[in-house]
C-alpha atoms as a PDB file:
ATOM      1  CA  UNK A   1     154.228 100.964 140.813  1.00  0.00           C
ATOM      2  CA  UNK A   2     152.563  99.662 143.682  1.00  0.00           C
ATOM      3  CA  UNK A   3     150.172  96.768 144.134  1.00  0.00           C
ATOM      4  CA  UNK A   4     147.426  98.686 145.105  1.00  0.00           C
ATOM      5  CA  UNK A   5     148.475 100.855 141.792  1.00  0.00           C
ATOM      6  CA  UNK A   6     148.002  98.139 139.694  1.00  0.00           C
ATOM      7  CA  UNK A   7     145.048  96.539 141.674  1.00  0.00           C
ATOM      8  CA  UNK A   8     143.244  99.672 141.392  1.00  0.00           C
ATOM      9  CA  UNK A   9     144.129  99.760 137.644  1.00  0.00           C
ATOM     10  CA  UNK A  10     142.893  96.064 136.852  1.00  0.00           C
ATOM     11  CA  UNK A  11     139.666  96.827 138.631  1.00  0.00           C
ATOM     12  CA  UNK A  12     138.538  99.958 136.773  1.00  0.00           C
ATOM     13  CA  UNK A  13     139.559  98.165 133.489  1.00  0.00           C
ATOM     14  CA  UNK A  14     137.510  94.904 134.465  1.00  0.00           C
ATOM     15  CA  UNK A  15     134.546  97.354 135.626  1.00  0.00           C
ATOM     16  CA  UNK A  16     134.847  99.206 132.211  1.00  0.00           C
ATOM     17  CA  UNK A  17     134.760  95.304 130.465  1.00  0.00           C
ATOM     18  CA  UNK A  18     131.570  94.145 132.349  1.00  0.00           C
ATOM     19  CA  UNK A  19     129.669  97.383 131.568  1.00  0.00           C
ATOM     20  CA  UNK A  20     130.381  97.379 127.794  1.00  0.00           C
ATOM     21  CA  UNK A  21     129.715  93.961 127.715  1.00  0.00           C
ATOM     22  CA  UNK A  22     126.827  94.059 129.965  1.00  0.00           C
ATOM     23  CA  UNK A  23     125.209  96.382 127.279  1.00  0.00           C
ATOM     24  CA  UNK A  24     125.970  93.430 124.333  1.00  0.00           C
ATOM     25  CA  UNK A  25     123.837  90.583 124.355  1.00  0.00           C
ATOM     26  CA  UNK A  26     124.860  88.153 121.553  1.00  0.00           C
ATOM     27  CA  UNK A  27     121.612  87.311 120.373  1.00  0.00           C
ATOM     28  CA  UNK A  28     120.710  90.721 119.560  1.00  0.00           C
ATOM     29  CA  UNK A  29     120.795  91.741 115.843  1.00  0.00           C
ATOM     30  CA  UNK A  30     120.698  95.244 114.465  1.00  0.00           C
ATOM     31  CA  UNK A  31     118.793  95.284 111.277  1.00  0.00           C
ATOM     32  CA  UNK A  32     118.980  98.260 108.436  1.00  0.00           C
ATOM     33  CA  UNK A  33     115.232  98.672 107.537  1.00  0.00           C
ATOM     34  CA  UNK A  34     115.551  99.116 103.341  1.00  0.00           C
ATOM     35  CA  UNK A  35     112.830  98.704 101.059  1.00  0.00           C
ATOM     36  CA  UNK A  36     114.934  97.343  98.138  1.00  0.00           C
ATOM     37  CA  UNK A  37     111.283  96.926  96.075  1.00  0.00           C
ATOM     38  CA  UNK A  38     111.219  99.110  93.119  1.00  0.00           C
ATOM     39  CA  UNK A  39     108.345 101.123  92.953  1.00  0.00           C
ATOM     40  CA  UNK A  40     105.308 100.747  90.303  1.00  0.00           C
ATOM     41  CA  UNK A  41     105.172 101.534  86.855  1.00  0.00           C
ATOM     42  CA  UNK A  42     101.626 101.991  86.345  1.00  0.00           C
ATOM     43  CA  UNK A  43      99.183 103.845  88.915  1.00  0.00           C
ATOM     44  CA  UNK A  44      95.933 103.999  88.764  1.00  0.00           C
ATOM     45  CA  UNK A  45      93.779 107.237  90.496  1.00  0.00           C
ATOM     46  CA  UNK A  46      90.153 107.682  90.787  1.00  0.00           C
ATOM     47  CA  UNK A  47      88.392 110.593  90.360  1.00  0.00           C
ATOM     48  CA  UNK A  48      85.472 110.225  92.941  1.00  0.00           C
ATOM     49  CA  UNK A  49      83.549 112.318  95.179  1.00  0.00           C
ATOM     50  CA  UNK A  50      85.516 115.023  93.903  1.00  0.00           C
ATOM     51  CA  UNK A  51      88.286 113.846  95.261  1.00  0.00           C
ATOM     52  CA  UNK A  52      91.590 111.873  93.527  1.00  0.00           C
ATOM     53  CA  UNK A  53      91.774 108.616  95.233  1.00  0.00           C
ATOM     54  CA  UNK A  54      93.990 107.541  96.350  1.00  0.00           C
ATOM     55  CA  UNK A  55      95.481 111.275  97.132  1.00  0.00           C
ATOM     56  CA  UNK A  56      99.708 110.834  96.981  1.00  0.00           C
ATOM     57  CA  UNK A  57     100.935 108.273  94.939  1.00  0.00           C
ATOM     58  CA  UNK A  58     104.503 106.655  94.086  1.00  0.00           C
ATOM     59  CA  UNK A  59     105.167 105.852  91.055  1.00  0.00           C
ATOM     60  CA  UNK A  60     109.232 104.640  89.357  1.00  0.00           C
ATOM     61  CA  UNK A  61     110.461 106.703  86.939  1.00  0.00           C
ATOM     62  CA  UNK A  62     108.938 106.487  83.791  1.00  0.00           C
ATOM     63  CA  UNK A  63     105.832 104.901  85.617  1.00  0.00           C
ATOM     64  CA  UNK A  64     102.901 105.869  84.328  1.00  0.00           C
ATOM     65  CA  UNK A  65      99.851 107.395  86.127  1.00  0.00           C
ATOM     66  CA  UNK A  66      96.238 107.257  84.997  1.00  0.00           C
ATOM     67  CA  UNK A  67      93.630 109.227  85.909  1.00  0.00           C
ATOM     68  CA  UNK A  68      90.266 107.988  85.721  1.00  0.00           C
ATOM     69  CA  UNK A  69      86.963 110.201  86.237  1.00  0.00           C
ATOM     70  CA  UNK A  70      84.074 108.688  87.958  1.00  0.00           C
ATOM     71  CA  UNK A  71      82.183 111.426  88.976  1.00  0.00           C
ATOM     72  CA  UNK A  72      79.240 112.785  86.667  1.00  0.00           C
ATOM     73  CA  UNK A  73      80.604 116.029  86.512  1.00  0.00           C
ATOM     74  CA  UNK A  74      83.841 117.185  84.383  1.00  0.00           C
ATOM     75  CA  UNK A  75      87.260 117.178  86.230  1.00  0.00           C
ATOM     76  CA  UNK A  76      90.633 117.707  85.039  1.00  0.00           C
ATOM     77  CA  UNK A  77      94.377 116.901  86.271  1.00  0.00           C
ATOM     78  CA  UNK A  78      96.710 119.524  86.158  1.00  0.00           C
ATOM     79  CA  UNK A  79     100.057 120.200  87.072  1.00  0.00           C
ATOM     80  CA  UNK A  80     103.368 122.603  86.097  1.00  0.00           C
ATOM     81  CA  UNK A  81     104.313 119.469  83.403  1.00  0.00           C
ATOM     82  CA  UNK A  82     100.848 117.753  82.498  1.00  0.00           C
ATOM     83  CA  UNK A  83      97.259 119.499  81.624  1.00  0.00           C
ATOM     84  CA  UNK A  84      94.322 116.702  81.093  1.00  0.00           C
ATOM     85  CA  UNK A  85      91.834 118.754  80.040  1.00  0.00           C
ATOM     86  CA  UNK A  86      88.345 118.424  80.761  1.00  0.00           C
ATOM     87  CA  UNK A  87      87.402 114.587  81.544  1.00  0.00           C
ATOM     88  CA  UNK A  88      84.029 113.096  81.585  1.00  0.00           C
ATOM     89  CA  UNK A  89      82.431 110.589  82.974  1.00  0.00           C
ATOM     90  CA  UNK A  90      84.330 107.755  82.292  1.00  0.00           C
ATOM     91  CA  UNK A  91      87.268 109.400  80.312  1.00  0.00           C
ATOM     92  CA  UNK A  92      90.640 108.828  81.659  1.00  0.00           C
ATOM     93  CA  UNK A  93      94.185 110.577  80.952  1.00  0.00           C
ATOM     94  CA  UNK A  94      97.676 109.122  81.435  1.00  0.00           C
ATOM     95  CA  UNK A  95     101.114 110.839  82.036  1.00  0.00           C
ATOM     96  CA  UNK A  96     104.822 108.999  82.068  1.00  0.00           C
ATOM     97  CA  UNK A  97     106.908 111.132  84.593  1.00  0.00           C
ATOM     98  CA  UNK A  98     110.237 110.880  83.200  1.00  0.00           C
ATOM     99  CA  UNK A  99     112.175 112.391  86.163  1.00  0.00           C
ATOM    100  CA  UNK A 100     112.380 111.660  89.746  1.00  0.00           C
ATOM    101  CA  UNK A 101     110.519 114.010  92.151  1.00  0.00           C
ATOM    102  CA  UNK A 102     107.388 115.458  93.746  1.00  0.00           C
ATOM    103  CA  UNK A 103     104.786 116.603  91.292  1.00  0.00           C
ATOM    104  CA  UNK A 104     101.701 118.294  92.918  1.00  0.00           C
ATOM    105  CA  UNK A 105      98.497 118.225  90.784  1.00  0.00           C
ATOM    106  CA  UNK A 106      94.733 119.997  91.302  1.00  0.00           C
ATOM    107  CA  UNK A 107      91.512 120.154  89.268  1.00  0.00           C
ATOM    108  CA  UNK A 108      91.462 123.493  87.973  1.00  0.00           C
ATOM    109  CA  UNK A 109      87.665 123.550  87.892  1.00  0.00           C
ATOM    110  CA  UNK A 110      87.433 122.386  91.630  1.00  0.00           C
ATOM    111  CA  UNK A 111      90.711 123.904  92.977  1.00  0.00           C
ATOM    112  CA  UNK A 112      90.688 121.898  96.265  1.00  0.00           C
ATOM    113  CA  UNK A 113      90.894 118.761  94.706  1.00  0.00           C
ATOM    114  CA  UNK A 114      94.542 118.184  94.880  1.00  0.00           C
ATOM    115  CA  UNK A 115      96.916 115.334  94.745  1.00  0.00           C
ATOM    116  CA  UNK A 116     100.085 114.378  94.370  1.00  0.00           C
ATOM    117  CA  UNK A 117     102.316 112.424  92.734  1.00  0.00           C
ATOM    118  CA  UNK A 118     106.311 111.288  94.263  1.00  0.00           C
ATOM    119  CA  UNK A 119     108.356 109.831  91.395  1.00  0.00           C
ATOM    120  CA  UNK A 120     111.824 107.440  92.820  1.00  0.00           C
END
């Protein structure tokens, strides 16, 4: 090989070394955002201005959720595992969710109250 050959060489690998490292600065971190907190076991929804406050909820599994109704009219919470039944003023109703998922709910008597709750 020649010198200019190996010249040529050395300078596209030193070019290639400054670049990468040009792009590395050592005081930069890369951090995994992970929410390692387990989520609640007991939930609490209103039942106000015909409306279930708040809306979505997370609950762990076997968390409970309790619904609470403080509207003067009768609601109820139901979805494909749970039925509540009518609830007064001031009645409340509680379901464990055993499994993980997504477990959309409604009043039946006001069908667009809905809500929802996500079980991890």
């Amino acid at each position: 090989m020649t010198k200019t050959r190996v010249l040529a060489g050395l300078t596209i690998i030193l070019i290639a070394l400054a670049t990468v490292s040009a792009g590395c600065d050592k005081n930069t971190t890369t951090t995994k955002k992970t929410d390692n907190k387990p989520a609640p076991k007991k939930i609490e929804v209103e039942i106000k201005d015909f409306a279930f406050k708040p809306e979505t909820v997370t609950v762990g599994v076997r968390g409970r959720v309790t619904w609470t109704n403080k509207d003067n009219g009768q609601h109820t919470v139901v979805g494909k595992e749970f039925d509540s039944g009518p609830l007064g003023l001031g009645e409340s109703y509680s379901y464990e969710f055993i499994n993980p998922g997504t477990y959309p709910y409604k009043c039946q008597l006001h069908p667009y109250m809905e809500g929802t709750v996500v079980v991890k």
